[in-house]
C-alpha atoms as a PDB file:
ATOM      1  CA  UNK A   1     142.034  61.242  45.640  1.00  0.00           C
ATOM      2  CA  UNK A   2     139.016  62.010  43.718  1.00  0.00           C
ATOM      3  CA  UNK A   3     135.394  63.129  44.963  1.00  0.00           C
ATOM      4  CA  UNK A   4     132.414  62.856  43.314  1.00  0.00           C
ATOM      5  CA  UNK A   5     129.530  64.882  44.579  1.00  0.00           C
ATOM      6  CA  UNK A   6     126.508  62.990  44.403  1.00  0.00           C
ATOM      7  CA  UNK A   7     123.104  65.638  44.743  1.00  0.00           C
ATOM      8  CA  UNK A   8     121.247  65.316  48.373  1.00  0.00           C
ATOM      9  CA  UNK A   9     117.374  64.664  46.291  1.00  0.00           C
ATOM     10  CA  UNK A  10     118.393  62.039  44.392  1.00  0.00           C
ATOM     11  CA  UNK A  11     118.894  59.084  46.948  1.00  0.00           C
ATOM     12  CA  UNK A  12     121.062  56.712  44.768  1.00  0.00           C
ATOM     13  CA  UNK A  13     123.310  54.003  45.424  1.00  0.00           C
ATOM     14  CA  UNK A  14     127.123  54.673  43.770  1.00  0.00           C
ATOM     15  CA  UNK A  15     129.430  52.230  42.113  1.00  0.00           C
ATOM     16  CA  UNK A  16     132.814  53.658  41.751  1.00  0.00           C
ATOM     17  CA  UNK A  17     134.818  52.769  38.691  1.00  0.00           C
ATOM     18  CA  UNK A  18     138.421  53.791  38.597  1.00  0.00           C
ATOM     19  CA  UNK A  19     140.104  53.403  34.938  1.00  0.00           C
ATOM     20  CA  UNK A  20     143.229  54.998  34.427  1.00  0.00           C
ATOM     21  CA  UNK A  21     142.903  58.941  35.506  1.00  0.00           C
ATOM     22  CA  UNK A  22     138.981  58.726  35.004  1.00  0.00           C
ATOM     23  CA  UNK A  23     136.236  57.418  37.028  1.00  0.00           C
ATOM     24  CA  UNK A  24     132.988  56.599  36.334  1.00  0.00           C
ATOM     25  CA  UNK A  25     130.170  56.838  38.431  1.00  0.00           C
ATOM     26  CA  UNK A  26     126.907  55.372  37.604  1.00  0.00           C
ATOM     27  CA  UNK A  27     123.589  55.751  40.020  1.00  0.00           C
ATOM     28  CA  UNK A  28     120.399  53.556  40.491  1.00  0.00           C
ATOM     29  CA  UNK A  29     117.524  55.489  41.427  1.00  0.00           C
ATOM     30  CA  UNK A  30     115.903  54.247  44.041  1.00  0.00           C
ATOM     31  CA  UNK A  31     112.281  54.475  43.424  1.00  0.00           C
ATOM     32  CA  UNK A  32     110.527  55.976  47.198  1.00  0.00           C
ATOM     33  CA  UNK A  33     106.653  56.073  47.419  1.00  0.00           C
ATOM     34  CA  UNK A  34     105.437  59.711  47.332  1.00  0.00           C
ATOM     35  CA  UNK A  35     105.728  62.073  51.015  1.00  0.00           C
ATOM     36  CA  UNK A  36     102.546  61.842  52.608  1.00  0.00           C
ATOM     37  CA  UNK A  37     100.545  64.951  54.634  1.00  0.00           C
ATOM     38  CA  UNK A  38     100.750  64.326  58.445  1.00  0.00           C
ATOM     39  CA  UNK A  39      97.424  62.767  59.540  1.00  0.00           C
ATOM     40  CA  UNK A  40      95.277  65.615  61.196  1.00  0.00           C
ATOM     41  CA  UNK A  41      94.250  65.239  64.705  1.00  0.00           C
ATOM     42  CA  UNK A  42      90.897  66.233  65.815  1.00  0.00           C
ATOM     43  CA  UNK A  43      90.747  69.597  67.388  1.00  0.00           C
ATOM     44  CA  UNK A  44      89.293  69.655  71.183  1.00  0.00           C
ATOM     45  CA  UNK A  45      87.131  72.363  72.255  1.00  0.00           C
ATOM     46  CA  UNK A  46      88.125  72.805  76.110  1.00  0.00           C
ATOM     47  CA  UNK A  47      85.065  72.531  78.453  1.00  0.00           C
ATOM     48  CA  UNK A  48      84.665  75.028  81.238  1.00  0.00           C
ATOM     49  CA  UNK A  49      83.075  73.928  84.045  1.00  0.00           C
ATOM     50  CA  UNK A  50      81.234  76.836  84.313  1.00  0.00           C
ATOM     51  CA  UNK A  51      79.744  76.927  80.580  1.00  0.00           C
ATOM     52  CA  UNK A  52      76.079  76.388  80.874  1.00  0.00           C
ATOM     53  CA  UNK A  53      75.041  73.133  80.081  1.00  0.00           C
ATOM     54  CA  UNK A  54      72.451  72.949  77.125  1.00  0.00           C
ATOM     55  CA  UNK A  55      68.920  71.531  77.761  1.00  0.00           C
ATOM     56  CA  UNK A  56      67.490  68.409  77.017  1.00  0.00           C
ATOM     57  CA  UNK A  57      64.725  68.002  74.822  1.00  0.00           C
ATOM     58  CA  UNK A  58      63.102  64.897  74.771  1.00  0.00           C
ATOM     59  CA  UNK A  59      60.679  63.522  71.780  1.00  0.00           C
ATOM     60  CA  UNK A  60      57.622  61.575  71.825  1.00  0.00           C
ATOM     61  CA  UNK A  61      54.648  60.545  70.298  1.00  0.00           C
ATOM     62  CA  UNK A  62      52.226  62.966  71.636  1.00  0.00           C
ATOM     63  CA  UNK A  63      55.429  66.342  72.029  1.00  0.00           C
ATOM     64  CA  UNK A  64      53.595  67.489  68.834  1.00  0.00           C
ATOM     65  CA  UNK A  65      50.802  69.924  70.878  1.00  0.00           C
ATOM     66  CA  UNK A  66      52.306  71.850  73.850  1.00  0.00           C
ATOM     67  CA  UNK A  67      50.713  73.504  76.119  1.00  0.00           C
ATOM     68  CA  UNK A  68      51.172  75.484  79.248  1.00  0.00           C
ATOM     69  CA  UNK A  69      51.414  72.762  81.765  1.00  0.00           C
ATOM     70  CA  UNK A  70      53.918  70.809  79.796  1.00  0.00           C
ATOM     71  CA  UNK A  71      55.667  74.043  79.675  1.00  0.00           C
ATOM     72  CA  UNK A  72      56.148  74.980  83.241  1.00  0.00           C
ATOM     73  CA  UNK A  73      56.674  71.356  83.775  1.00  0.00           C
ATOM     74  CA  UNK A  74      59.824  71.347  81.789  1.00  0.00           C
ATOM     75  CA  UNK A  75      60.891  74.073  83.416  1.00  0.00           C
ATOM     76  CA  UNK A  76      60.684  73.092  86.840  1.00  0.00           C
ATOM     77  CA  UNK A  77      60.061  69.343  86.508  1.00  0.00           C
ATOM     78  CA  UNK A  78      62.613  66.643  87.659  1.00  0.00           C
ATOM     79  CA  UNK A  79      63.521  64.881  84.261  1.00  0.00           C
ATOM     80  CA  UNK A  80      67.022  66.752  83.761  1.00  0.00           C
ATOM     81  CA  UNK A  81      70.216  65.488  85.418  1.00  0.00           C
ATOM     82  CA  UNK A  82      72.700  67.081  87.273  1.00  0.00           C
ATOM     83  CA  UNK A  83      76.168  66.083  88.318  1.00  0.00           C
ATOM     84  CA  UNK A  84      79.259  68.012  89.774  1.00  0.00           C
ATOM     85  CA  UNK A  85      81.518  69.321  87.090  1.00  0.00           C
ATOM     86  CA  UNK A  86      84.505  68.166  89.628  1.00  0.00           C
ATOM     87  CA  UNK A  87      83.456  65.148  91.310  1.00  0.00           C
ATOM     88  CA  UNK A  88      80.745  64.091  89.103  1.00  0.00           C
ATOM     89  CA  UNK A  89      78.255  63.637  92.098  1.00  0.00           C
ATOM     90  CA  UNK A  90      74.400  63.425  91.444  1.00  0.00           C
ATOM     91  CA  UNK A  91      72.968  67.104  92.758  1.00  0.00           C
ATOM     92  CA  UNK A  92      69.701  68.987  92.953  1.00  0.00           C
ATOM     93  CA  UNK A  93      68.124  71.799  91.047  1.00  0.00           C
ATOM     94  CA  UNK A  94      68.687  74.081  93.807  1.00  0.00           C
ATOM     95  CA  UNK A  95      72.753  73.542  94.270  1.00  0.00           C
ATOM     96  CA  UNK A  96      75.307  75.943  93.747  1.00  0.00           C
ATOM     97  CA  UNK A  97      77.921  74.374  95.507  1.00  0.00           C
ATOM     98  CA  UNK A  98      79.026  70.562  95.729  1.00  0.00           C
ATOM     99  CA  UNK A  99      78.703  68.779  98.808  1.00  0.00           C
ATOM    100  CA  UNK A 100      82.492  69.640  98.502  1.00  0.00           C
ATOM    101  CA  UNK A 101      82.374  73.280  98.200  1.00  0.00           C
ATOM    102  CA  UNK A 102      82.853  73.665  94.266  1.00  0.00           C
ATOM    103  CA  UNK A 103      80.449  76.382  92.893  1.00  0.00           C
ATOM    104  CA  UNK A 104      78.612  74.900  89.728  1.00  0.00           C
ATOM    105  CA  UNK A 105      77.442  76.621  86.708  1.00  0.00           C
ATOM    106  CA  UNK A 106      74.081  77.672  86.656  1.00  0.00           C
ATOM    107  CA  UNK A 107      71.247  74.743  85.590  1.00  0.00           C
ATOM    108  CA  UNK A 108      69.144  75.508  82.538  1.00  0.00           C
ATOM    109  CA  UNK A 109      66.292  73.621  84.255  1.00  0.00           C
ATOM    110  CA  UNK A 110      66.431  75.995  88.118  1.00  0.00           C
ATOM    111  CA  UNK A 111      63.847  78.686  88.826  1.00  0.00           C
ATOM    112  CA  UNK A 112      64.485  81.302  90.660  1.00  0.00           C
ATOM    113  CA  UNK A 113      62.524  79.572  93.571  1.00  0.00           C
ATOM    114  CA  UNK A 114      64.910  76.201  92.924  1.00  0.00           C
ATOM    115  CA  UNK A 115      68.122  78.374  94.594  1.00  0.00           C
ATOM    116  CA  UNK A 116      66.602  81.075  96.347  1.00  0.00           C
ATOM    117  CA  UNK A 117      63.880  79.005  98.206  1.00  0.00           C
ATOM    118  CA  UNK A 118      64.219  75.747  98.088  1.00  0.00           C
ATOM    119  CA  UNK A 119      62.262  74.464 100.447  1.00  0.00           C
ATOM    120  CA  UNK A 120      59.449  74.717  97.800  1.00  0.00           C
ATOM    121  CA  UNK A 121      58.398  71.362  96.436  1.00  0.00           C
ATOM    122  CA  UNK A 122      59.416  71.946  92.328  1.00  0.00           C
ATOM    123  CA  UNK A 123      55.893  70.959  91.649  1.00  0.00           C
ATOM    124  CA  UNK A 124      54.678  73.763  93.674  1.00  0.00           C
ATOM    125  CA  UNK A 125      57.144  76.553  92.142  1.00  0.00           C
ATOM    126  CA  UNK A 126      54.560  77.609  88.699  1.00  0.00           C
ATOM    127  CA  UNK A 127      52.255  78.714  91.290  1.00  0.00           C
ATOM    128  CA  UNK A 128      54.363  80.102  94.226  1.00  0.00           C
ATOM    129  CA  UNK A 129      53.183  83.294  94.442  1.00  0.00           C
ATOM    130  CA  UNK A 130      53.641  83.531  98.185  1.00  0.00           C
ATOM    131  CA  UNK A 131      56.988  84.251  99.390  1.00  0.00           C
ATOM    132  CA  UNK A 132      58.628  84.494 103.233  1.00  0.00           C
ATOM    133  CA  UNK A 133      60.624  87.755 102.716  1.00  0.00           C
ATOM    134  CA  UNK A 134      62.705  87.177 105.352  1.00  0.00           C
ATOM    135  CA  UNK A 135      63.992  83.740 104.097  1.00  0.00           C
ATOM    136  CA  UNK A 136      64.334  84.761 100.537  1.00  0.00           C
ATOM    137  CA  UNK A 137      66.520  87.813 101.857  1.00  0.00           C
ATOM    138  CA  UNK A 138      68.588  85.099 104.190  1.00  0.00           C
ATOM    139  CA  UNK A 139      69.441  83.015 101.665  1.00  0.00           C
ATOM    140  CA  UNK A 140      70.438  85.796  99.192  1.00  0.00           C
ATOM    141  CA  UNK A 141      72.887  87.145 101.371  1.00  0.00           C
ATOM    142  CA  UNK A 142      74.401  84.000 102.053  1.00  0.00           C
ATOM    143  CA  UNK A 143      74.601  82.811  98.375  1.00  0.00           C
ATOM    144  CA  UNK A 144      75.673  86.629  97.173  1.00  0.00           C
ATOM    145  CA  UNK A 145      78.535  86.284  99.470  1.00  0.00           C
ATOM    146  CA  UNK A 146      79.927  83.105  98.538  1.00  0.00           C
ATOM    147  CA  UNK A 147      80.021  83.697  95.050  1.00  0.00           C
ATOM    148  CA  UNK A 148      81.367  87.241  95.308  1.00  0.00           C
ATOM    149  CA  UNK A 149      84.394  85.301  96.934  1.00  0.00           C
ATOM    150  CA  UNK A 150      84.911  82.885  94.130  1.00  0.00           C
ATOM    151  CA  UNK A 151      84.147  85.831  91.205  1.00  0.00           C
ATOM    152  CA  UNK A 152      81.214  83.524  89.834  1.00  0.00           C
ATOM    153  CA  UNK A 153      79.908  86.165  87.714  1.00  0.00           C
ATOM    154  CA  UNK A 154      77.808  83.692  85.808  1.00  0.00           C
ATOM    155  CA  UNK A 155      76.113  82.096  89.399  1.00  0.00           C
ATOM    156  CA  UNK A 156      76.272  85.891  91.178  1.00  0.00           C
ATOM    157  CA  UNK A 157      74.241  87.609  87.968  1.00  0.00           C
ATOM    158  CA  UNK A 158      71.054  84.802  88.794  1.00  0.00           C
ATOM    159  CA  UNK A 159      71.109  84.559  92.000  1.00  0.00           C
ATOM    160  CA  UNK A 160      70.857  89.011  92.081  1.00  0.00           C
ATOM    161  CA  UNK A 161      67.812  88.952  89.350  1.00  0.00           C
ATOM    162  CA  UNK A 162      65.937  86.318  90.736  1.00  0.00           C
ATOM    163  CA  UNK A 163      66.141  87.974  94.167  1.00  0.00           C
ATOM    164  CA  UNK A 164      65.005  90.972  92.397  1.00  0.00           C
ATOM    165  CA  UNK A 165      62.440  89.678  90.659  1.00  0.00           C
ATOM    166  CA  UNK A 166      61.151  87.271  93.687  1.00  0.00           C
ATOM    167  CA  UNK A 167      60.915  89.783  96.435  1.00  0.00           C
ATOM    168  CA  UNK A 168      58.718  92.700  94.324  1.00  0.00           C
ATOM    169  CA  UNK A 169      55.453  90.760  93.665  1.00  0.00           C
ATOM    170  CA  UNK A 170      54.912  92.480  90.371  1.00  0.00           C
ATOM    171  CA  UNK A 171      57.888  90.799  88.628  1.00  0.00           C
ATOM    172  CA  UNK A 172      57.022  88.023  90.923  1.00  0.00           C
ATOM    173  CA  UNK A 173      53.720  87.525  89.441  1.00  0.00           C
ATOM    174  CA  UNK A 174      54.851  87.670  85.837  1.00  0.00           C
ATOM    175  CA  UNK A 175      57.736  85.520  86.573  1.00  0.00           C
ATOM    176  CA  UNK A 176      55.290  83.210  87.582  1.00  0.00           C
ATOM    177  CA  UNK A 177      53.201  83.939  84.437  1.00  0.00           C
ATOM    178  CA  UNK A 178      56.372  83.244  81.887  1.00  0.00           C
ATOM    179  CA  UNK A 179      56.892  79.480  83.500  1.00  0.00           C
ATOM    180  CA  UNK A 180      53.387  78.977  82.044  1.00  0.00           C
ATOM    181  CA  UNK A 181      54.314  80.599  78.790  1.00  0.00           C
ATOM    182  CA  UNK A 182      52.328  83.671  79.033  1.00  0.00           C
ATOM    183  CA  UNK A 183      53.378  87.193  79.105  1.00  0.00           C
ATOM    184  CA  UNK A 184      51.966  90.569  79.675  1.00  0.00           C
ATOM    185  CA  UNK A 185      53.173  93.062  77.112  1.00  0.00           C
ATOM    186  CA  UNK A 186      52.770  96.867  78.041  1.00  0.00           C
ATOM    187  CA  UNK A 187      50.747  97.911  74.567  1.00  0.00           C
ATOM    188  CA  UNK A 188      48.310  95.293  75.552  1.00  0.00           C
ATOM    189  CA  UNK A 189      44.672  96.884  75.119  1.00  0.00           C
ATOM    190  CA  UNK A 190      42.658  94.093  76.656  1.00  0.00           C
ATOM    191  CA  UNK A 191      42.172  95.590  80.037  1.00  0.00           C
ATOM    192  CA  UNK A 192      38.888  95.587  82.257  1.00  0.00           C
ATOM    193  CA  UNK A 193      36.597  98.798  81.346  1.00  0.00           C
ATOM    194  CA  UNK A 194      36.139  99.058  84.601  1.00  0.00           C
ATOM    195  CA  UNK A 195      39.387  99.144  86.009  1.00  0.00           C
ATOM    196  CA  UNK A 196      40.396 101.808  83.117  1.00  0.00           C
ATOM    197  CA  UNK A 197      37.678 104.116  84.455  1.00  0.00           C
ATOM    198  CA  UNK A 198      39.077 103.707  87.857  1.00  0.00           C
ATOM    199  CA  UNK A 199      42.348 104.632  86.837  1.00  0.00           C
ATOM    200  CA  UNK A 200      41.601 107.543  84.740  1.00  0.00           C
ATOM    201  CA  UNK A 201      39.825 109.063  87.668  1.00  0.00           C
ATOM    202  CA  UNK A 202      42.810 108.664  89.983  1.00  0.00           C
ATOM    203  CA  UNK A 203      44.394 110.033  87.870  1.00  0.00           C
ATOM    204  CA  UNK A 204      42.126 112.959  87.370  1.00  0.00           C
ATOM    205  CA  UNK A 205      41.654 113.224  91.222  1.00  0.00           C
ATOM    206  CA  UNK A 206      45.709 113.505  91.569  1.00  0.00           C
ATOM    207  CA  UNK A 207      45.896 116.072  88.964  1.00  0.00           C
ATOM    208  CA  UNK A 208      43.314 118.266  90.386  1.00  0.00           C
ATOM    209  CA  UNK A 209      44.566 117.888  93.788  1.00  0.00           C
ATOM    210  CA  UNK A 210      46.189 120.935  94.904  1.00  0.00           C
ATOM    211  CA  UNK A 211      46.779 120.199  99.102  1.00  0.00           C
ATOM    212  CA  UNK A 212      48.470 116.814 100.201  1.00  0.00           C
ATOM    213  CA  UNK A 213      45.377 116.234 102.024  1.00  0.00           C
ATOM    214  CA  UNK A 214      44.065 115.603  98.689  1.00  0.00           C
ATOM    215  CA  UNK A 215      46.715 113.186  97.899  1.00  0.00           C
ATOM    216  CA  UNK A 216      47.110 111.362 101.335  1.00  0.00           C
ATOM    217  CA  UNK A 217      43.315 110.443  99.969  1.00  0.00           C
ATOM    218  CA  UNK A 218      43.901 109.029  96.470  1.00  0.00           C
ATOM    219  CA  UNK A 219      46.981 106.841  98.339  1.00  0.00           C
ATOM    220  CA  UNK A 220      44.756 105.536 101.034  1.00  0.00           C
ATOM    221  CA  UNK A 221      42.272 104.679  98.090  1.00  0.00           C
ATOM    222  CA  UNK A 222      44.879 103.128  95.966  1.00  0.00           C
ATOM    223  CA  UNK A 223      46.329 101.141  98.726  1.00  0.00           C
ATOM    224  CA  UNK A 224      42.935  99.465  99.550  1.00  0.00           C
ATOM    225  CA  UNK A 225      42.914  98.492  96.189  1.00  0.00           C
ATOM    226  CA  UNK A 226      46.920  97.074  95.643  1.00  0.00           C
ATOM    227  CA  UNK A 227      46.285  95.022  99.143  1.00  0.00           C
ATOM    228  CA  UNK A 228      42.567  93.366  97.766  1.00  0.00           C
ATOM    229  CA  UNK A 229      44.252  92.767  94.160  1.00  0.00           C
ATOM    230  CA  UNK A 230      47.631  90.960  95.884  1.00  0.00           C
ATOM    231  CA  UNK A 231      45.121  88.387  97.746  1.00  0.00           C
ATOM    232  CA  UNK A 232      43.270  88.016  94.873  1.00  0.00           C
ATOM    233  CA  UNK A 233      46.448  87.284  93.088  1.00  0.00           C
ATOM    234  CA  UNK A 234      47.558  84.713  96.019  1.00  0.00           C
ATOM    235  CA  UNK A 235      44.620  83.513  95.860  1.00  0.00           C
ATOM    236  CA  UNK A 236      44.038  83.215  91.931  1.00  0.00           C
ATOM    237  CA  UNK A 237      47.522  80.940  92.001  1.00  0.00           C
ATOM    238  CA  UNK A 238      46.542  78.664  94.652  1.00  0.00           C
ATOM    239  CA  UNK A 239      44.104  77.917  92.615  1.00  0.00           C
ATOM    240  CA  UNK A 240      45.765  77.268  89.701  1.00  0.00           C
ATOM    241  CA  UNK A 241      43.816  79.695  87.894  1.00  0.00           C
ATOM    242  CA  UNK A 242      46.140  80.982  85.301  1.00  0.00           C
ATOM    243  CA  UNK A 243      43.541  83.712  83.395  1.00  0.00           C
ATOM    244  CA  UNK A 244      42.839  85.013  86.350  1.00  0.00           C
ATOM    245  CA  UNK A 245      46.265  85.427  87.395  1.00  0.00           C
ATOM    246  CA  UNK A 246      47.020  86.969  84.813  1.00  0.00           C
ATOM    247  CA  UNK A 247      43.979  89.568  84.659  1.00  0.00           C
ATOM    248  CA  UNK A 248      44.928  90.327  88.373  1.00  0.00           C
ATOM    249  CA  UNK A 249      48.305  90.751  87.540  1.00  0.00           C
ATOM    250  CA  UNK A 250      47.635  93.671  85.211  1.00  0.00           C
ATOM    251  CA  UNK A 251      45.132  95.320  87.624  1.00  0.00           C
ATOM    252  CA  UNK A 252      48.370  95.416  89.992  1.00  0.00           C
ATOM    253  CA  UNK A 253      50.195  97.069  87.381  1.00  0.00           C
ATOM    254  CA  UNK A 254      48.046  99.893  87.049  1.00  0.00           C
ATOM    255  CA  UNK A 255      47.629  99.904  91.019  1.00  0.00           C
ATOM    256  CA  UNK A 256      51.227 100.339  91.126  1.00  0.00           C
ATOM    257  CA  UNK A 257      51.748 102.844  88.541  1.00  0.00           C
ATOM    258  CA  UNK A 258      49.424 105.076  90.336  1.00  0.00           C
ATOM    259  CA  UNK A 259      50.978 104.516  93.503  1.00  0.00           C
ATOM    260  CA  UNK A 260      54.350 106.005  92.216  1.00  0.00           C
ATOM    261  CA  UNK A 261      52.488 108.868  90.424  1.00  0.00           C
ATOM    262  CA  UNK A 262      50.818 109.779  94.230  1.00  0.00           C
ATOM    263  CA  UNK A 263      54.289 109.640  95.765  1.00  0.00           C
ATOM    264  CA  UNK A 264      56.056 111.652  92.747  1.00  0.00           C
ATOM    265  CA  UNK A 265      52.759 114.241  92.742  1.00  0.00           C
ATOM    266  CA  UNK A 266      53.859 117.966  92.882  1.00  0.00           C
ATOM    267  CA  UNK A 267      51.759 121.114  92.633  1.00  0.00           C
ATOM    268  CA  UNK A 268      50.946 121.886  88.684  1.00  0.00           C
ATOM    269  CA  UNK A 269      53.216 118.686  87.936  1.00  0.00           C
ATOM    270  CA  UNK A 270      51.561 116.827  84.847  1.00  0.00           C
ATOM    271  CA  UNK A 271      50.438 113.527  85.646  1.00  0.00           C
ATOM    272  CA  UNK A 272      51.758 110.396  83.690  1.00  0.00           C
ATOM    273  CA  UNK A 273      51.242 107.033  83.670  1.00  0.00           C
ATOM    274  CA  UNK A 274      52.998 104.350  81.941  1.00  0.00           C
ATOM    275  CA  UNK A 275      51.471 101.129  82.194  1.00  0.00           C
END
């Protein structure tokens, strides 16, 4: 018997010849189109329910001047929509949870006001300077429990600064102030004269004070003055009036800032205030 081994690369066809004691073996080539790459399939980012769904922005013929109206209307209007990562049904601003108990990521269109008080119309919310304490703290508690439960850090961490910022009206007010677009910086030098001449003497007056008598008096002073400047405030946003708002909000600043020094004061202790 004789064996001929034919190489594994070159795929040929064989004729066998036998003549005598020798063979002859002669090979076609067969002639195979080139190996081609595996076609690539398109990678898939995994979505996560609770990744936070990017805003909107919608173009027209007049989105080339902004101001702040169309601002805080963006941010608390009704243009976005909203649907259940789970069972894809239509929800408000204000949800956390489905109407089937799956927590949702947190909306880049909600306020603070759209969860923790929603009983606010959304037009109303850039000027909702007036809070009920008691409700805002009600429905914190019940929202910080729930998502404690499920470990929604994302829903827990918003829901815990806007109740911070919501129940202090200081952070409330500016809060307010930042749906509009407008901020109040801390270097800011454009302050009332006025106001800076009472605060300086305050200040004086606590510094010179050597009984609590003498302190009781600058707090009773300064109180007076942090209760007219928070109805001016409520006032000033009923009204819509955003400069005043915002001058009002500073005064409260500086009401507050002398409030703590008062009720930090000590004998000889140098007075500071950081506004």
């Amino acid at each position: 018997m004789i064996r001929i081994r034919i190489p594994r690369r070159s795929a040929a066809r064989c004729r066998l010849t036998v003549g005598g004691t020798r063979a002859k073996c002669t090979t076609t080539p067969i002639n195979r189109p080139p190996r081609l790459p595996p076609p690539t399939r398109p990678f898939a980012i995994p979505t996560s329910p609770f990744r936070r769904p990017a805003s909107t922005t919608t173009t027209s013929s007049s989105s080339s001047s902004s101001s702040s109206s169309s601002s805080a209307t963006h941010k608390t209007g009704t243009s976005g929509s909203r649907r259940c990562w789970h069972c894809n049904e239509p929800l408000p601003r204000s949800a956390v949870f489905c109407s089937k108990g799956k927590i949702q990521p947190t909306f880049s269109e909600s306020t603070y006001h759209d969860v923790l008080l929603p009983e606010i119309a959304a037009e109303d919310v850039p000027f909702a300077f007036d809070v009920d304490n008691r409700a805002l703290r009600a429905r914190f508690l019940s929202l910080q429990t729930k998502t404690e439960k499920l470990c929604a850090d994302q829903q827990s961490s918003f829901i815990n600064k806007g109740y911070q910022t919501l129940r202090d009206p200081l952070p409330r007010a500016n809060y307010l102030l930042s749906l509009h677009g407008q901020t109040i910086e801390e270097h800011d030098n454009d302050a009332d004269p006025e106001l800076l001449m009472d605060v300086m003497e305050a200040r004086e007056s606590l510094e010179e004070a050597t009984r609590e008598s003498e302190v009781q008096s600058v707090k009773e002073q300064n109180d007076a003055r942090l209760n007219e400047t928070l109805n001016a405030l409520s006032q000033a946003f009923r009204a819509k009036d955003l400069p005043a708002a915002k001058r009002l909000t500073t005064q409260l600043r500086y009401w507050r800032n002398i409030k703590k020094a008062a009720d930090e004061w000590a004998p000889g202790r140098r007075v500071e205030l950081h506004h």
